[in-house]
PDB file of N, CA and C in Angstrom:
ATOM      1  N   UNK A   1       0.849  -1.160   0.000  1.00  0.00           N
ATOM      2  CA  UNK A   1       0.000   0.000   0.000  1.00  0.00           C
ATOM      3  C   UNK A   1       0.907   1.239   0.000  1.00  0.00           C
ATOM      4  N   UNK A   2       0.669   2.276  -0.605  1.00  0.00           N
ATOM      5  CA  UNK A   2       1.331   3.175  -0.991  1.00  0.00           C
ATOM      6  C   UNK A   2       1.093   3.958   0.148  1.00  0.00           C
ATOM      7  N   UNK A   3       1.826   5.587   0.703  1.00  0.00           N
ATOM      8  CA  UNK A   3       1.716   6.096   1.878  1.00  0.00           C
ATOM      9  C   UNK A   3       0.447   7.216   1.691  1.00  0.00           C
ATOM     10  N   UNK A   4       0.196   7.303   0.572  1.00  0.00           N
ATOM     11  CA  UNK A   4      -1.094   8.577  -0.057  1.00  0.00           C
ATOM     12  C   UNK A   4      -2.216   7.454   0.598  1.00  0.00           C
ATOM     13  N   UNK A   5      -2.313   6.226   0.519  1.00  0.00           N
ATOM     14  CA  UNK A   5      -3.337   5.892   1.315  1.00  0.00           C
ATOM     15  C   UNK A   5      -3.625   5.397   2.136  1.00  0.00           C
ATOM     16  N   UNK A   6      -2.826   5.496   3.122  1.00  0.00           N
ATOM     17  CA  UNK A   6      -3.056   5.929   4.954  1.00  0.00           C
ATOM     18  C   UNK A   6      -4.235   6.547   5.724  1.00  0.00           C
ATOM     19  N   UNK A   7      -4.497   5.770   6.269  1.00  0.00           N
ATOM     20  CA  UNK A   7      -5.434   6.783   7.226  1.00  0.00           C
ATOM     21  C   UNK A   7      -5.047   7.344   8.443  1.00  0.00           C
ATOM     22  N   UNK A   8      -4.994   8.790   8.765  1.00  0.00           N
ATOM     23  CA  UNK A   8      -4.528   9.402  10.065  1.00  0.00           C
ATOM     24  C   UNK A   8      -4.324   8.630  11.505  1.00  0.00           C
ATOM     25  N   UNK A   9      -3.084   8.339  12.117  1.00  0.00           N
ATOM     26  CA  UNK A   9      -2.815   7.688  13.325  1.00  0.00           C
ATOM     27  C   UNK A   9      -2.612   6.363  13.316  1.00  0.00           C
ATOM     28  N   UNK A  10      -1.667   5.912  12.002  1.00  0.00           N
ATOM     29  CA  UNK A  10      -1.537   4.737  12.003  1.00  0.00           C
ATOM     30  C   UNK A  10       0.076   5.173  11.993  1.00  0.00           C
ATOM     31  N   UNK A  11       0.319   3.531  12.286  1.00  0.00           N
ATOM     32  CA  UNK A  11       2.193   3.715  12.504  1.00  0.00           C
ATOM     33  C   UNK A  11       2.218   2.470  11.229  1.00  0.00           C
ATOM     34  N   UNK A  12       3.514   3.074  10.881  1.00  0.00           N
ATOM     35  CA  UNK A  12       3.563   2.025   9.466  1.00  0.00           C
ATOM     36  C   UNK A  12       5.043   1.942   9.335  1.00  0.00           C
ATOM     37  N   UNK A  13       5.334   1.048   8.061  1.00  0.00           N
ATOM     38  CA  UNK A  13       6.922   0.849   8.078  1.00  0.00           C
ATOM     39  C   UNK A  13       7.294   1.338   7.015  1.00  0.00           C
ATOM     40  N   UNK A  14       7.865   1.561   6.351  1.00  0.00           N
ATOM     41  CA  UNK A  14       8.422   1.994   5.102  1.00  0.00           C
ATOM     42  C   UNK A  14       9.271   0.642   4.547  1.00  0.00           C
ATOM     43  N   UNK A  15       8.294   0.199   3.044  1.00  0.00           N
ATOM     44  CA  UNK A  15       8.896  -1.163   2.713  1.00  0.00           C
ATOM     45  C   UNK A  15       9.815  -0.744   1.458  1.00  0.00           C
ATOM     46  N   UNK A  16       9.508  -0.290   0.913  1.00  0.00           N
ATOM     47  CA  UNK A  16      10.152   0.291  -0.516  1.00  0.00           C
ATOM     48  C   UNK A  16       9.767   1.778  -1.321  1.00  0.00           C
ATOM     49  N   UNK A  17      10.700   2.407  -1.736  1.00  0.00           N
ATOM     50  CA  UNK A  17      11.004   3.661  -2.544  1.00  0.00           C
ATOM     51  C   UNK A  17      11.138   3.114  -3.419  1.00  0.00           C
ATOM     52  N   UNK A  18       9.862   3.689  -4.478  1.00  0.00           N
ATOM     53  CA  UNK A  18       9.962   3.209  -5.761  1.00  0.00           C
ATOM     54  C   UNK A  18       9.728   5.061  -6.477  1.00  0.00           C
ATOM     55  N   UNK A  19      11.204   5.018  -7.613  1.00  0.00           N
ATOM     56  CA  UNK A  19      10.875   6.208  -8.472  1.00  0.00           C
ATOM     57  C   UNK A  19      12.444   6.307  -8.895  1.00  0.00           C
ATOM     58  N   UNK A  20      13.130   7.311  -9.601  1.00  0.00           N
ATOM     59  CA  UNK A  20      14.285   7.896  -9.868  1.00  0.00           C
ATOM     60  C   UNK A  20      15.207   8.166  -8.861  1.00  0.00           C
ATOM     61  N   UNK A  21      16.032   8.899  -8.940  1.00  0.00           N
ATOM     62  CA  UNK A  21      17.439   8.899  -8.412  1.00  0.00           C
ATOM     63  C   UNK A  21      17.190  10.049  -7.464  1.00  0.00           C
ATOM     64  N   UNK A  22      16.272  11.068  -8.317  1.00  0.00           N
ATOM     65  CA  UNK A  22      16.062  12.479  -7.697  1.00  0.00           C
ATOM     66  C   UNK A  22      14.955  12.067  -6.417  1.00  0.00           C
ATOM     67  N   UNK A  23      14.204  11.322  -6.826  1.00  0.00           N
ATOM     68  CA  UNK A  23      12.934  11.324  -6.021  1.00  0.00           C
ATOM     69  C   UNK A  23      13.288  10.413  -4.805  1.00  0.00           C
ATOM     70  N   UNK A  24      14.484   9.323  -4.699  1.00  0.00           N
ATOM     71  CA  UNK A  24      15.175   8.837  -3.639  1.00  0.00           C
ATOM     72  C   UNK A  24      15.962   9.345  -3.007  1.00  0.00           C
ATOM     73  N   UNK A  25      16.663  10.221  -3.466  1.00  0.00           N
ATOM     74  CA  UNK A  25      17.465  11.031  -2.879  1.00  0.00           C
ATOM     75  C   UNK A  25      16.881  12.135  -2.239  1.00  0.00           C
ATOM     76  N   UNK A  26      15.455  12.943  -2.617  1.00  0.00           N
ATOM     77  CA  UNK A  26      14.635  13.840  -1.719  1.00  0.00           C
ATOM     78  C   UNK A  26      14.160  13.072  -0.507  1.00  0.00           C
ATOM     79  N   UNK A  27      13.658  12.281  -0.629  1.00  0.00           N
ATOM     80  CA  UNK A  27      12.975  11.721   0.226  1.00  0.00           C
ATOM     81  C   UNK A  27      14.173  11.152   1.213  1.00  0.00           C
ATOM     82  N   UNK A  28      15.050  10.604   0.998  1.00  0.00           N
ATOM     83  CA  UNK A  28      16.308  10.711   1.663  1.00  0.00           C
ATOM     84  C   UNK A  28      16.389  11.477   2.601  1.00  0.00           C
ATOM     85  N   UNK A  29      16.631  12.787   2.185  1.00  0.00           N
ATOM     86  CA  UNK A  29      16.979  13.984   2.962  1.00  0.00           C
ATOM     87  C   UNK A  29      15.889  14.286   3.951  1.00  0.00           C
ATOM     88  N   UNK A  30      15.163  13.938   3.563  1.00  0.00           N
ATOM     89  CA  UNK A  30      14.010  14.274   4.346  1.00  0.00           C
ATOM     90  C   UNK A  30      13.813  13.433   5.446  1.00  0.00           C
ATOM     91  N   UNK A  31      14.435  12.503   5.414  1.00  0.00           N
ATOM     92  CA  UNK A  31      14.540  11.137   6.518  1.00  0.00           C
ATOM     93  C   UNK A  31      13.846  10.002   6.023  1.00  0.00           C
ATOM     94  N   UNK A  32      13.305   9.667   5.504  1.00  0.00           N
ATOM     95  CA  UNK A  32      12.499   8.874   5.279  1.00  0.00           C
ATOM     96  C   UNK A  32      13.001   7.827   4.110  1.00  0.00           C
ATOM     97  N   UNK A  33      13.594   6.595   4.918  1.00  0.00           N
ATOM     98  CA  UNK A  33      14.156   5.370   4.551  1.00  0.00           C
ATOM     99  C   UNK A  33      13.868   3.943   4.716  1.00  0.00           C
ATOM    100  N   UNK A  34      13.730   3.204   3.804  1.00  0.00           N
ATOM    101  CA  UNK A  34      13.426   1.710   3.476  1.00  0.00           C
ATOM    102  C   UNK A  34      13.389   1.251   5.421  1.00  0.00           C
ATOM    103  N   UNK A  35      12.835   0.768   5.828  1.00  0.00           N
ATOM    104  CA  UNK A  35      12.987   0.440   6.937  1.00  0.00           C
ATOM    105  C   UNK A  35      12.907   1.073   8.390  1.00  0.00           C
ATOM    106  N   UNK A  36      12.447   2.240   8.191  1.00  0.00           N
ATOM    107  CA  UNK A  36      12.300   3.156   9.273  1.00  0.00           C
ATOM    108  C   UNK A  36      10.257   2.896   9.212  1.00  0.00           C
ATOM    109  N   UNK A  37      10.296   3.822  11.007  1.00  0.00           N
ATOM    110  CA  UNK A  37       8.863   3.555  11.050  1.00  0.00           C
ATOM    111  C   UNK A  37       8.543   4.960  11.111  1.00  0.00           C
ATOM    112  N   UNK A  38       7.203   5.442  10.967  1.00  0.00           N
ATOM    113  CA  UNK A  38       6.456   6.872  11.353  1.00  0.00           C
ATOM    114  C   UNK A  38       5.104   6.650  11.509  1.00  0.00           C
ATOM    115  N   UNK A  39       4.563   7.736  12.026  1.00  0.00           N
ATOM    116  CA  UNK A  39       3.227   7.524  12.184  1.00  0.00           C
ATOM    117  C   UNK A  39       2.366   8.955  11.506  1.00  0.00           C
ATOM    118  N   UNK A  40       1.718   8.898  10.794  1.00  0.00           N
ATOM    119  CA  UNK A  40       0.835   9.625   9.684  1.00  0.00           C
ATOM    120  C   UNK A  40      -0.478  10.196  10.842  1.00  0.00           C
ATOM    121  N   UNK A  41       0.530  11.760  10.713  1.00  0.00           N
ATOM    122  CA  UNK A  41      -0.383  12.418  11.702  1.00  0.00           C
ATOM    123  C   UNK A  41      -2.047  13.031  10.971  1.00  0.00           C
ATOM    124  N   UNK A  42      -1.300  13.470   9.975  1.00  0.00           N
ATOM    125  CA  UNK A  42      -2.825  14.133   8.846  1.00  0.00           C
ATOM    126  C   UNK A  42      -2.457  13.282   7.662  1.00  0.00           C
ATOM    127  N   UNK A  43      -3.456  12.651   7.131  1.00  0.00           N
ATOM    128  CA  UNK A  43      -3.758  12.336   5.737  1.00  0.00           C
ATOM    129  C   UNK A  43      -5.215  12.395   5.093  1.00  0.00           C
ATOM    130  N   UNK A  44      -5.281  11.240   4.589  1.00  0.00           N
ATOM    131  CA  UNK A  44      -6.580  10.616   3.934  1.00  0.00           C
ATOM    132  C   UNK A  44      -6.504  10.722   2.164  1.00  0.00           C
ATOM    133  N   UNK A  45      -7.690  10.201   1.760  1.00  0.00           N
ATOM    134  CA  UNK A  45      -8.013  10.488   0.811  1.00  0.00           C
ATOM    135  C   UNK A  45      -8.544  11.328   0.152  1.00  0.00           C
ATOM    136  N   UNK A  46      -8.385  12.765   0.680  1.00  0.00           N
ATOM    137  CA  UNK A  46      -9.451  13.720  -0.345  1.00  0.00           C
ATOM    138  C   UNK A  46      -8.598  14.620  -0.543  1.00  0.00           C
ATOM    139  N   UNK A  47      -7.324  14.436  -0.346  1.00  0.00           N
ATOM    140  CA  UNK A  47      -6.402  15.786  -0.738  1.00  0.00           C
ATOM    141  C   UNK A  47      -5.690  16.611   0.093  1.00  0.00           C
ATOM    142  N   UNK A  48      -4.333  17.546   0.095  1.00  0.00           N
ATOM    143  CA  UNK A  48      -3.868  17.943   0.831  1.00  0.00           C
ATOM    144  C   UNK A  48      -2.772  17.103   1.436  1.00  0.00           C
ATOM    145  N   UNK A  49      -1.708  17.632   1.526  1.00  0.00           N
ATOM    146  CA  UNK A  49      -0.218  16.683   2.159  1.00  0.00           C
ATOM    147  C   UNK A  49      -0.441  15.765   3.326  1.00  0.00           C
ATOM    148  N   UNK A  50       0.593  15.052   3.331  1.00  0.00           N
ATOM    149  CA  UNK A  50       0.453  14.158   4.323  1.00  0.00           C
ATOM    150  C   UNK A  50       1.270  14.482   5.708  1.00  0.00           C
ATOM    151  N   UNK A  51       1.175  14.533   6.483  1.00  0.00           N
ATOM    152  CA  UNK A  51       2.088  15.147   7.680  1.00  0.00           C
ATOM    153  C   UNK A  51       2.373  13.445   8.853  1.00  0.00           C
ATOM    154  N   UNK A  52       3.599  13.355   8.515  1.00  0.00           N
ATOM    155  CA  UNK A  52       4.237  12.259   9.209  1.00  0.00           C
ATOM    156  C   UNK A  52       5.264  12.839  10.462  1.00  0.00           C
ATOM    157  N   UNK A  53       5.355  11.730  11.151  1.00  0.00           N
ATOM    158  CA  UNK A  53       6.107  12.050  12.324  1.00  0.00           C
ATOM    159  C   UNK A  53       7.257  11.125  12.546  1.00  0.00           C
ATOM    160  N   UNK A  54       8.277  10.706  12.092  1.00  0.00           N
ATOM    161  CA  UNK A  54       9.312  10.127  12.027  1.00  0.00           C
ATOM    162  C   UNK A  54      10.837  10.437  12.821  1.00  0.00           C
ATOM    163  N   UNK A  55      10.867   9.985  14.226  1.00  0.00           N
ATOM    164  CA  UNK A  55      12.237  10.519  14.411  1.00  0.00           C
ATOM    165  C   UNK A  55      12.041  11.919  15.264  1.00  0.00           C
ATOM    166  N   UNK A  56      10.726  11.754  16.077  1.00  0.00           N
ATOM    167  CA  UNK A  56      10.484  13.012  16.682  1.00  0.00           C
ATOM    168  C   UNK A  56      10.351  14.266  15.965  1.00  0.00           C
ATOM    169  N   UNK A  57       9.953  14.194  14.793  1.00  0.00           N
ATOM    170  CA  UNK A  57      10.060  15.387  13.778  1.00  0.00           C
ATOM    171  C   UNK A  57       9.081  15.365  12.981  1.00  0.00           C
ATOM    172  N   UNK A  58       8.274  16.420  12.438  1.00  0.00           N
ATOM    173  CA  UNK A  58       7.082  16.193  11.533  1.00  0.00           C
ATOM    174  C   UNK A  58       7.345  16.983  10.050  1.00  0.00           C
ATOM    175  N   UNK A  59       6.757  16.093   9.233  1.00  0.00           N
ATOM    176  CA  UNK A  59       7.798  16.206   7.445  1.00  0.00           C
ATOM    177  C   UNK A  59       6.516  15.956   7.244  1.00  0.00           C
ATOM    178  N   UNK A  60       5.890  17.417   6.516  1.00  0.00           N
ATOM    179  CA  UNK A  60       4.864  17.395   5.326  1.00  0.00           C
ATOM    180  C   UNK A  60       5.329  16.635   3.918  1.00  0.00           C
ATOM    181  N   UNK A  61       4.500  15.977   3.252  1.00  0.00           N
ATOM    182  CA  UNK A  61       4.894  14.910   2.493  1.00  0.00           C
ATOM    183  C   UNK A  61       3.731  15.399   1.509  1.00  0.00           C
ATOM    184  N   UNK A  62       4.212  15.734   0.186  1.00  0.00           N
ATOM    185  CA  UNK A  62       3.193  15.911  -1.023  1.00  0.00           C
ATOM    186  C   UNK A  62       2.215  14.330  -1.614  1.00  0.00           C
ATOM    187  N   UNK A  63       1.692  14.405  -1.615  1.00  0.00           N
ATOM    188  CA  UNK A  63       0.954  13.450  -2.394  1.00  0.00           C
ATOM    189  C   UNK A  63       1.599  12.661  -3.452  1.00  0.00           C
ATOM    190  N   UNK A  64       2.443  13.688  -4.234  1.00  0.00           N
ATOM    191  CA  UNK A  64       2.998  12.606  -5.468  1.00  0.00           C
ATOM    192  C   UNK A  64       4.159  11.878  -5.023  1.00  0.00           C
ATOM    193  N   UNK A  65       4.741  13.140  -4.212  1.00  0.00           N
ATOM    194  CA  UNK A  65       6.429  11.902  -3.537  1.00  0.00           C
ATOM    195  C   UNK A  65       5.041  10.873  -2.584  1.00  0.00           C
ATOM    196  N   UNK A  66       4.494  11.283  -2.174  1.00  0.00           N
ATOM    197  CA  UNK A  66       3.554  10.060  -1.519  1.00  0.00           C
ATOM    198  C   UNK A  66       3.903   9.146  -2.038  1.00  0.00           C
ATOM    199  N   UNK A  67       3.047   8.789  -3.417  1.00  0.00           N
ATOM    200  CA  UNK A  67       2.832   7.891  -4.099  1.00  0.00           C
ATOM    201  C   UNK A  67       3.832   6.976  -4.393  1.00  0.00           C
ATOM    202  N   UNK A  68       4.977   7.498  -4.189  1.00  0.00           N
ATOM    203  CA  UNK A  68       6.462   6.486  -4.501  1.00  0.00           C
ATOM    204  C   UNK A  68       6.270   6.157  -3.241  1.00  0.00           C
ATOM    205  N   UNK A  69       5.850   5.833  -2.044  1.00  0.00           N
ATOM    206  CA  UNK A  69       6.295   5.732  -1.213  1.00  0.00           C
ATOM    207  C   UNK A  69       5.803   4.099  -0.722  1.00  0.00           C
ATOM    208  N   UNK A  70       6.369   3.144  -0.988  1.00  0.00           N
ATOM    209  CA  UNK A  70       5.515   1.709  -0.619  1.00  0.00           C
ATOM    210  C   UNK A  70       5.782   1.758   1.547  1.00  0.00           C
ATOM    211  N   UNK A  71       4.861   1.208   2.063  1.00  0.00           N
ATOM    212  CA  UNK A  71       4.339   1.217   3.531  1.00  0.00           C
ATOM    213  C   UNK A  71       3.737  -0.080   3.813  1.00  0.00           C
ATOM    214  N   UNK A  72       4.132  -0.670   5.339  1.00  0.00           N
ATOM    215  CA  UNK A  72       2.981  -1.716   5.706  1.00  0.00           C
ATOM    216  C   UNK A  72       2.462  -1.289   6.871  1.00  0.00           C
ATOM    217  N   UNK A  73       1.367  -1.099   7.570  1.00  0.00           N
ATOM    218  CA  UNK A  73       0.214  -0.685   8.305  1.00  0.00           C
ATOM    219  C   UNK A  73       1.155  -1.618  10.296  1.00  0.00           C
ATOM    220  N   UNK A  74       1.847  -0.967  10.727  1.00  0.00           N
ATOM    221  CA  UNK A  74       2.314  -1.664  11.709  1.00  0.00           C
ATOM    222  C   UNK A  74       1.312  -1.817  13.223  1.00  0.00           C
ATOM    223  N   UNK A  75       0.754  -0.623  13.394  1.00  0.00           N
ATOM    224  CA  UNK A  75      -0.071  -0.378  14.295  1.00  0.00           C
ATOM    225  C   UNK A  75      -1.458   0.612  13.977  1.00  0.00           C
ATOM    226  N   UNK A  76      -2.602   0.553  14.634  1.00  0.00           N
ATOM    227  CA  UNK A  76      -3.260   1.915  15.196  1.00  0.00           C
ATOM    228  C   UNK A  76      -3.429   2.518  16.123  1.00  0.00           C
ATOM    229  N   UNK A  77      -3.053   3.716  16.119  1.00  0.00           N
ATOM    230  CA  UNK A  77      -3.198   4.668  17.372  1.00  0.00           C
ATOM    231  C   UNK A  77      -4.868   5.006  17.687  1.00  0.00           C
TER     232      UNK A  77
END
């Protein structure tokens, strides 16, 4: 499941970055790596960024880098 479709207050894992060199390497910087966990403070489906919390830190996340973003559902808050 991709991270654009999350629902708010779930903790998830990050299974795979799928996209280009540029779009791994942003998301990189941003913290957000194959194997790390966060928990998806604002999302959903109707639009508007995603706001994750990874690492004590909160990283607005666009929808389209979303979409590269493969996730598995670890917990709900």
């Amino acid at each position: 499941m991709t991270l654009d479709k999350i629902k708010p207050h779930q903790k998830v894992k990050i299974t795979a970055i799928h996209g280009g060199h540029n779009v791994r390497q942003r998301l990189n910087q941003l913290g957000i790596y194959i194997g790390k966990h966060a928990i998806v403070k604002r999302g959903g489906p109707f639009g508007g960024p995603i706001l994750l919390s990874i690492d004590h830190s909160d990283i607005a996340l666009g929808r389209g880098m979303a979409t590269h973003v493969t996730v598995e559902v670890t917990e709900n808050q």
